[in-house]
PDB file of N, CA and C in Angstrom:
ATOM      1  N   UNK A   1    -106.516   6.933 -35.906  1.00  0.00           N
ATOM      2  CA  UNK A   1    -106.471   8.202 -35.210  1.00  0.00           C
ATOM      3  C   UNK A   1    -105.029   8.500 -34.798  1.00  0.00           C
ATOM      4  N   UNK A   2    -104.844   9.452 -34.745  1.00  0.00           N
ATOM      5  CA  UNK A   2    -103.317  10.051 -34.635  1.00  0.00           C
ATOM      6  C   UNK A   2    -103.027  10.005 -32.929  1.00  0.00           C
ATOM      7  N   UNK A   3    -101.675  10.131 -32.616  1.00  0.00           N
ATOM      8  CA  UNK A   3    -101.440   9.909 -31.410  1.00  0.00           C
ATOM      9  C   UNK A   3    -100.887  11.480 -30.942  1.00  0.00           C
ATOM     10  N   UNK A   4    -101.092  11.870 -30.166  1.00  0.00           N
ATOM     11  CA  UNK A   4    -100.380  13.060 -29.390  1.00  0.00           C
ATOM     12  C   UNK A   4     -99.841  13.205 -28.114  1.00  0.00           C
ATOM     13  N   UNK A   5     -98.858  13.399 -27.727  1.00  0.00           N
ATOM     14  CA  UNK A   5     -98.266  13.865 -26.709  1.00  0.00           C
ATOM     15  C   UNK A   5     -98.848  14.832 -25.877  1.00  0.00           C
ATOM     16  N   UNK A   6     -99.331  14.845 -24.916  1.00  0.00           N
ATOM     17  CA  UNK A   6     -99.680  15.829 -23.930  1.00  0.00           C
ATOM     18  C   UNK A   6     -99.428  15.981 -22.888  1.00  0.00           C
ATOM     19  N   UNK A   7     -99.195  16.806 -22.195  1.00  0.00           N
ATOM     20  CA  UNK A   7     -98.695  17.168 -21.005  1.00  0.00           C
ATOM     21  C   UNK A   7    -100.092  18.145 -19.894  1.00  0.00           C
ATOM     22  N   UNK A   8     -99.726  17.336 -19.088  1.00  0.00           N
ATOM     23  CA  UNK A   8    -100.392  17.870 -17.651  1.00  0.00           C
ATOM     24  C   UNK A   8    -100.509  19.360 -17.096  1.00  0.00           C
ATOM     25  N   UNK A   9    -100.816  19.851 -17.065  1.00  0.00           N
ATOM     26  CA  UNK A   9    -100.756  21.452 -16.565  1.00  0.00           C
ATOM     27  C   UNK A   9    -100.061  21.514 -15.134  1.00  0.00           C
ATOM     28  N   UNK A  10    -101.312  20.950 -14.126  1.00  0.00           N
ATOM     29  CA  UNK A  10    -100.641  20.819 -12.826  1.00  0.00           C
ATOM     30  C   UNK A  10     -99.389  19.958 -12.353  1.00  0.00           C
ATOM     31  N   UNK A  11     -99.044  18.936 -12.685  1.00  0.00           N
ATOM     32  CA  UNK A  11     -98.188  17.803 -12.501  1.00  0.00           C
ATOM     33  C   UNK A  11     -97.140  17.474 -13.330  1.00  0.00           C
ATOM     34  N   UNK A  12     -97.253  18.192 -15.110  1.00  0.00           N
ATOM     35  CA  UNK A  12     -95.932  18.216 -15.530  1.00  0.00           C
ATOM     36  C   UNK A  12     -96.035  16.922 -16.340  1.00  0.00           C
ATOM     37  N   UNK A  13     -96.952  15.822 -15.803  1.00  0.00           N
ATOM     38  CA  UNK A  13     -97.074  14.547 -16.251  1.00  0.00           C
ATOM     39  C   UNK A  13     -97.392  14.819 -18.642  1.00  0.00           C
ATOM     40  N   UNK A  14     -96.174  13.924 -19.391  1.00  0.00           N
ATOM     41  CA  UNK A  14     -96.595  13.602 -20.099  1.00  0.00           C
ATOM     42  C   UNK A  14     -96.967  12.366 -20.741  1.00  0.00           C
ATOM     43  N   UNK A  15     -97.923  12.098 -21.235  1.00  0.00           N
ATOM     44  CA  UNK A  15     -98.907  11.411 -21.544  1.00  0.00           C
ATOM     45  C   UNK A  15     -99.090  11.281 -23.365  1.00  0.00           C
ATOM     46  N   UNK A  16     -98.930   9.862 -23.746  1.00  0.00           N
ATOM     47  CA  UNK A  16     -99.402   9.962 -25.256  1.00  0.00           C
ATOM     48  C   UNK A  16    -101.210   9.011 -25.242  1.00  0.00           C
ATOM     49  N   UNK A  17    -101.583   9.857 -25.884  1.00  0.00           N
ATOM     50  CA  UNK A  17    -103.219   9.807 -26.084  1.00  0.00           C
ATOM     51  C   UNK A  17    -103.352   9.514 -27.863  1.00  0.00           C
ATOM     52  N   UNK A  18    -104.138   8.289 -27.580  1.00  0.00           N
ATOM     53  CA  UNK A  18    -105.020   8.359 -29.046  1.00  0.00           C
ATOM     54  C   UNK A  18    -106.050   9.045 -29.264  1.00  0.00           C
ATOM     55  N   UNK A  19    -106.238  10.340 -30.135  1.00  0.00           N
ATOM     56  CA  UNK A  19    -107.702  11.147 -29.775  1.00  0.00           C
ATOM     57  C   UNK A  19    -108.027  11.500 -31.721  1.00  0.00           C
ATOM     58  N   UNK A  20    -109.211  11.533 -31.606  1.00  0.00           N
ATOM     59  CA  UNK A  20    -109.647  12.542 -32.536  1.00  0.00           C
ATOM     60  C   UNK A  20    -109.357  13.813 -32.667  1.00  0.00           C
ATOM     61  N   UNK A  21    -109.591  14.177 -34.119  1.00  0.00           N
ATOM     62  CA  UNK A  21    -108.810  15.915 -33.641  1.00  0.00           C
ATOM     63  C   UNK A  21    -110.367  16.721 -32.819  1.00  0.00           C
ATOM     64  N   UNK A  22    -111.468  16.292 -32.796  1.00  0.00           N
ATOM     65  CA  UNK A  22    -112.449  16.672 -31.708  1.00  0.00           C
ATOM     66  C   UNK A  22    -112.250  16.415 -30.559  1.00  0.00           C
ATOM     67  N   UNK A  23    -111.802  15.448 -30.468  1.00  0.00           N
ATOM     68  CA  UNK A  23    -111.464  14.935 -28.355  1.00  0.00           C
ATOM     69  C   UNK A  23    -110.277  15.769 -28.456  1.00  0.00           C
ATOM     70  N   UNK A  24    -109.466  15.836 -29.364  1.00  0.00           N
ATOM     71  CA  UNK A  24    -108.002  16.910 -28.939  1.00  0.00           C
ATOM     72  C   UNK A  24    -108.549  18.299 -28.720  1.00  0.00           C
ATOM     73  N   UNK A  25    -109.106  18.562 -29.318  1.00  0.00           N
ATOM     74  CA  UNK A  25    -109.661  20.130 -29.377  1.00  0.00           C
ATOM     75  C   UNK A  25    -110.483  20.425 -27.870  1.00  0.00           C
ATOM     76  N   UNK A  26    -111.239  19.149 -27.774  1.00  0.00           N
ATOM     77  CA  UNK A  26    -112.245  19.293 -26.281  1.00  0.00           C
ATOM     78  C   UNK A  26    -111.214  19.266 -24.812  1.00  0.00           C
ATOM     79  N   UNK A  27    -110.279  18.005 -25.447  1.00  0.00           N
ATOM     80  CA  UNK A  27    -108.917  18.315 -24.456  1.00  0.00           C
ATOM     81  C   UNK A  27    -108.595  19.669 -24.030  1.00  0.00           C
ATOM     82  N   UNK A  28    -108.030  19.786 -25.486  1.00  0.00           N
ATOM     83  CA  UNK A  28    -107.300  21.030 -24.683  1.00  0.00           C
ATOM     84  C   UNK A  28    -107.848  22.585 -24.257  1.00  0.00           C
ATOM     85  N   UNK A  29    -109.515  22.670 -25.143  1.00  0.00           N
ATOM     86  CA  UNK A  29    -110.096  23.840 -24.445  1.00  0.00           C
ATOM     87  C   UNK A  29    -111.068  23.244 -23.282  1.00  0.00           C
ATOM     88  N   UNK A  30    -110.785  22.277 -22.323  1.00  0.00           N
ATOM     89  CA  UNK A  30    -110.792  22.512 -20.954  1.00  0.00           C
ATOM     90  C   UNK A  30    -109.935  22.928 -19.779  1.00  0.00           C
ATOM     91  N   UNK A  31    -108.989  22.600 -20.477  1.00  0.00           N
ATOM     92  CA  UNK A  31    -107.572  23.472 -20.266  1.00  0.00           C
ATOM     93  C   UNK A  31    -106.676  22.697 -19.228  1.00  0.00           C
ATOM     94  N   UNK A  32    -106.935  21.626 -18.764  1.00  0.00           N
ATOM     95  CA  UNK A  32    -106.273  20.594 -18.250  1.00  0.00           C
ATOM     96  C   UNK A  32    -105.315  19.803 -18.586  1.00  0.00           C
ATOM     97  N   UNK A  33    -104.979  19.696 -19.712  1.00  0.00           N
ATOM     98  CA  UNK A  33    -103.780  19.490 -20.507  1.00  0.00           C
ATOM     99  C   UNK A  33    -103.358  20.263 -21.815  1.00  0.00           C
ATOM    100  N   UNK A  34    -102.128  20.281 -22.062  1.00  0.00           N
ATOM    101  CA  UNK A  34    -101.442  21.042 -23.699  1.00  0.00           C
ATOM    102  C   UNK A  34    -100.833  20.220 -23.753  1.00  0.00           C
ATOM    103  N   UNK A  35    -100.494  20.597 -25.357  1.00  0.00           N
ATOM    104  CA  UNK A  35    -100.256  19.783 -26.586  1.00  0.00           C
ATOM    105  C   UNK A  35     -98.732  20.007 -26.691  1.00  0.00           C
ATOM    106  N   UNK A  36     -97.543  18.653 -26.509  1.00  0.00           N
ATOM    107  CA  UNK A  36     -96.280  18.752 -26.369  1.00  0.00           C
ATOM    108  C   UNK A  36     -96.071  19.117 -28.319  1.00  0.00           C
ATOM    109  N   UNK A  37     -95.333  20.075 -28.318  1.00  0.00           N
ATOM    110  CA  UNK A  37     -94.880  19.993 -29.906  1.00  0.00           C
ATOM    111  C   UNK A  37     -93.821  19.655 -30.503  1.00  0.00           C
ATOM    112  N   UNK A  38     -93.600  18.713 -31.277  1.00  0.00           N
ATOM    113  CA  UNK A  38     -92.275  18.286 -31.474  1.00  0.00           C
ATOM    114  C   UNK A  38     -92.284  18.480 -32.863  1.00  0.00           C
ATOM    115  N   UNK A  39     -90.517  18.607 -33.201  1.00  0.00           N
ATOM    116  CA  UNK A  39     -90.198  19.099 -34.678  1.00  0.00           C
ATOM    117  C   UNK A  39     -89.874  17.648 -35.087  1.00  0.00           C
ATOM    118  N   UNK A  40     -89.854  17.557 -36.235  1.00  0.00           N
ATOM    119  CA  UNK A  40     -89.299  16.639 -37.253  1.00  0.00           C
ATOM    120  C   UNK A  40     -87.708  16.143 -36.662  1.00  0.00           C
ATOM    121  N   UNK A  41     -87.038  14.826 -36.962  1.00  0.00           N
ATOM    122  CA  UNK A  41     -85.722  15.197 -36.515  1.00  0.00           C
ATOM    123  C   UNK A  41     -84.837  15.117 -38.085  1.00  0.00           C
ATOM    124  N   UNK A  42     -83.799  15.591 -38.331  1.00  0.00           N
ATOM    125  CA  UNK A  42     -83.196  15.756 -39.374  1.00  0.00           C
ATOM    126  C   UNK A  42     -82.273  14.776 -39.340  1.00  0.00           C
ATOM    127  N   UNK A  43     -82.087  14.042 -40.487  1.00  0.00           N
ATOM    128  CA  UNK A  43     -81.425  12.661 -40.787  1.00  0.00           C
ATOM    129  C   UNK A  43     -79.939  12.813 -41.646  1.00  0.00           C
ATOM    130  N   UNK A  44     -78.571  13.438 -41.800  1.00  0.00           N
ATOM    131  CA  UNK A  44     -77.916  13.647 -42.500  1.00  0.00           C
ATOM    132  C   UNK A  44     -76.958  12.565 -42.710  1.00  0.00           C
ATOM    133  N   UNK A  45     -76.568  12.598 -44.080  1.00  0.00           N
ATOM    134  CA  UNK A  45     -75.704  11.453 -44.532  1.00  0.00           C
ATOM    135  C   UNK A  45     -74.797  12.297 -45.455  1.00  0.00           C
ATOM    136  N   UNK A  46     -73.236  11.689 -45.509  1.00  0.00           N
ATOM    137  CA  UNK A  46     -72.042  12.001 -45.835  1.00  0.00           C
ATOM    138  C   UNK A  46     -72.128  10.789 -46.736  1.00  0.00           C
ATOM    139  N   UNK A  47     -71.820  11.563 -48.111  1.00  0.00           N
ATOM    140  CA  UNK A  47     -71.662  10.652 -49.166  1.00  0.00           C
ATOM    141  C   UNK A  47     -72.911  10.623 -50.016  1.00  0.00           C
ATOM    142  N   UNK A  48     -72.578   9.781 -51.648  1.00  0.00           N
ATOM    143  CA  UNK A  48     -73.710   9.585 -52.060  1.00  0.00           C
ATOM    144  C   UNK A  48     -74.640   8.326 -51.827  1.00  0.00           C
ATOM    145  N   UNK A  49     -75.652   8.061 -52.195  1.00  0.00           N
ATOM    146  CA  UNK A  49     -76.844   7.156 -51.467  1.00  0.00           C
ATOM    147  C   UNK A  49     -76.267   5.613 -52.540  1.00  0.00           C
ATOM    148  N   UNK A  50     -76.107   6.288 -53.788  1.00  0.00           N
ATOM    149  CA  UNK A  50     -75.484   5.210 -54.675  1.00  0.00           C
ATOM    150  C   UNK A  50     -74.316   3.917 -54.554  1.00  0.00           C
ATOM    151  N   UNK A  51     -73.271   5.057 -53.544  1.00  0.00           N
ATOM    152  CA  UNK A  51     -72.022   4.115 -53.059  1.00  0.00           C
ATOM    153  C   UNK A  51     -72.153   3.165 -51.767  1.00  0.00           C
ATOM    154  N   UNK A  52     -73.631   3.237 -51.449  1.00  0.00           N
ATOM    155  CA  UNK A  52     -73.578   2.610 -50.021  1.00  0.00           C
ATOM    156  C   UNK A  52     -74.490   1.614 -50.628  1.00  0.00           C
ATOM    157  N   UNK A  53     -75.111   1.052 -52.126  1.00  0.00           N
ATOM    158  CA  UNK A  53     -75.719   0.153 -52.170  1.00  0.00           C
ATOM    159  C   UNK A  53     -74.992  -0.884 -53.054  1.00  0.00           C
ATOM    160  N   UNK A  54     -75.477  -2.234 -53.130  1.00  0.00           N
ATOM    161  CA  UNK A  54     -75.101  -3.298 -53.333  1.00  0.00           C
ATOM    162  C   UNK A  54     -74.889  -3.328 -54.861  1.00  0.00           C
ATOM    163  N   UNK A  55     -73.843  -4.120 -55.190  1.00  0.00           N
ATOM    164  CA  UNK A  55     -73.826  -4.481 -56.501  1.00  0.00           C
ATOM    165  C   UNK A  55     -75.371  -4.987 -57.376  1.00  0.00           C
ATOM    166  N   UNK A  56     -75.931  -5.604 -56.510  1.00  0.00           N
ATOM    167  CA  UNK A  56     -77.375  -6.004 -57.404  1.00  0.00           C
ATOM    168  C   UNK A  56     -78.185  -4.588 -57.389  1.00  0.00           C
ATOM    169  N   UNK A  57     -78.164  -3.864 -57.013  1.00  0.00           N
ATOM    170  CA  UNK A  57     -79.055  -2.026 -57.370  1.00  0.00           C
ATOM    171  C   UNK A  57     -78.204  -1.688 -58.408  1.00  0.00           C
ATOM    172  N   UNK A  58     -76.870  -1.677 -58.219  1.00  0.00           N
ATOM    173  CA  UNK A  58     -76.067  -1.031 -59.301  1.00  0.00           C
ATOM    174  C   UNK A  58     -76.438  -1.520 -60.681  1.00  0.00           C
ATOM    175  N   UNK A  59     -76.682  -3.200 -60.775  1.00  0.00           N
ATOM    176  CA  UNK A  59     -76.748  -3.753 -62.148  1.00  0.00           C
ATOM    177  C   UNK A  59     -78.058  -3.543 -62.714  1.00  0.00           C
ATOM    178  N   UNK A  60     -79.436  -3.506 -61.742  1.00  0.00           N
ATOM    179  CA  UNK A  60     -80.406  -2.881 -62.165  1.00  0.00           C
ATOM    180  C   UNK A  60     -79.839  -1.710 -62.739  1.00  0.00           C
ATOM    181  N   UNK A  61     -79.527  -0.627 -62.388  1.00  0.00           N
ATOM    182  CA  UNK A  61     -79.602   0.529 -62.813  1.00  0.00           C
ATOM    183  C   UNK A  61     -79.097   0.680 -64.106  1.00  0.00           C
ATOM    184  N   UNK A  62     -78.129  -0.192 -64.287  1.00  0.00           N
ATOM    185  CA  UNK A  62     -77.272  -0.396 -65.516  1.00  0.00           C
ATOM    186  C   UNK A  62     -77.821  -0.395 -66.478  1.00  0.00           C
ATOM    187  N   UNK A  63     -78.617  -1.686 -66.095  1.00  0.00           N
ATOM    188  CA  UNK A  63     -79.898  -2.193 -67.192  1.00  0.00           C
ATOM    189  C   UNK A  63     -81.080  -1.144 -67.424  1.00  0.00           C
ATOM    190  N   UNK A  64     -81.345  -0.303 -66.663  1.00  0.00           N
ATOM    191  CA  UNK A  64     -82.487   0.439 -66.654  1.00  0.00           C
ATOM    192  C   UNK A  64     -81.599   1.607 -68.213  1.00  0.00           C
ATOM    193  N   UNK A  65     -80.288   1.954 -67.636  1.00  0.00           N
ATOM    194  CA  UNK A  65     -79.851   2.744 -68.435  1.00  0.00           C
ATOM    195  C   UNK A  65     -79.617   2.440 -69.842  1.00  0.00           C
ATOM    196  N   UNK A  66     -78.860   0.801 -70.183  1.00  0.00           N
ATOM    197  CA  UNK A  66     -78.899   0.477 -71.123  1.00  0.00           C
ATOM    198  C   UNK A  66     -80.235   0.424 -72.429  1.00  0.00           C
ATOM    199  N   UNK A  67     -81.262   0.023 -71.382  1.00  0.00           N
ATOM    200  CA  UNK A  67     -82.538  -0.056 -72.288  1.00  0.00           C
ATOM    201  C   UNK A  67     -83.359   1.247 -72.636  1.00  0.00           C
ATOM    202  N   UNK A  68     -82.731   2.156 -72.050  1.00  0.00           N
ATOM    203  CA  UNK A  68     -83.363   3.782 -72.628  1.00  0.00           C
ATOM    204  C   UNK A  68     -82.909   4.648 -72.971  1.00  0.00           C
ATOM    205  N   UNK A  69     -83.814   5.691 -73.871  1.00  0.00           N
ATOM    206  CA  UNK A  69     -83.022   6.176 -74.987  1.00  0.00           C
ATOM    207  C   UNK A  69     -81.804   6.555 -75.066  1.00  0.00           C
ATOM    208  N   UNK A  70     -80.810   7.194 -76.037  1.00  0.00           N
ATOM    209  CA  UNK A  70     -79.783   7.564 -75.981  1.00  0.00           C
ATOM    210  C   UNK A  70     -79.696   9.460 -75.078  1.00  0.00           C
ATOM    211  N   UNK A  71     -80.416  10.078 -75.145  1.00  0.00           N
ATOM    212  CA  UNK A  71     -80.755  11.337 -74.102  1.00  0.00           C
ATOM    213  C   UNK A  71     -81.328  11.228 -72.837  1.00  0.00           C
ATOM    214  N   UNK A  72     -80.866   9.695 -72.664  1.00  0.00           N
ATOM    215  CA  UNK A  72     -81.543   9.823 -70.961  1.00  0.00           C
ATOM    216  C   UNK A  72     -80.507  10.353 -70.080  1.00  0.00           C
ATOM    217  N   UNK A  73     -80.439  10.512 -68.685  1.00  0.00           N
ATOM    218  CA  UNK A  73     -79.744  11.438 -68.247  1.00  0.00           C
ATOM    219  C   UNK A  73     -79.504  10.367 -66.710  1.00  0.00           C
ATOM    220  N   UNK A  74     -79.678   9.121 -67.049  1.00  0.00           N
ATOM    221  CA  UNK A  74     -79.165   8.576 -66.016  1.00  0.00           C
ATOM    222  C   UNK A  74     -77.743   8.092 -66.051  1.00  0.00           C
ATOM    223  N   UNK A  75     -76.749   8.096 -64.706  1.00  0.00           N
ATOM    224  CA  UNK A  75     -75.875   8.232 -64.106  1.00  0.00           C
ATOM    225  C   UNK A  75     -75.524   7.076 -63.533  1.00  0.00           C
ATOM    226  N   UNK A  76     -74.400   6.627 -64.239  1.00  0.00           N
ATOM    227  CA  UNK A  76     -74.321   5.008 -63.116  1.00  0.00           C
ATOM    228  C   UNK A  76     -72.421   4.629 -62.441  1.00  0.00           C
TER     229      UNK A  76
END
């Protein structure tokens, strides 16, 4: 069961609850608590993902490239 954040009406108090999406729904149309909403957080990285890994990924890849066809379109 999914976890949700909720917050208190009167008191402000938030609270994470394990509920069904039926106990969430019964939650919140008694109206004693709402549902905190939170966005995704965004993860950014400078650079490519390739130069930050180890020589042993690189030599896989090598090999992956060497052994397939001549129109493959991998990049090493």
């Amino acid at each position: 069961m999914p976890t949700y954040t909720m917050i208190h009406n009167e008191t402000g108090e938030e609270k994470d609850m394990i509920l069904s999406l039926s106990e969430r729904e019964q939650l919140l149309s008694e109206g004693e608590w709402k549902q905190k909403l939170t966005t995704a957080k965004f993860v950014s990285q400078h650079g490519s993902t390739l130069s930050k890994t180890d020589n042993g990924w690189k030599e896989v890849l090598s090999r992956v490239k060497s052994g397939s066809s001549k129109s493959n379109t991998i990049n090493d």
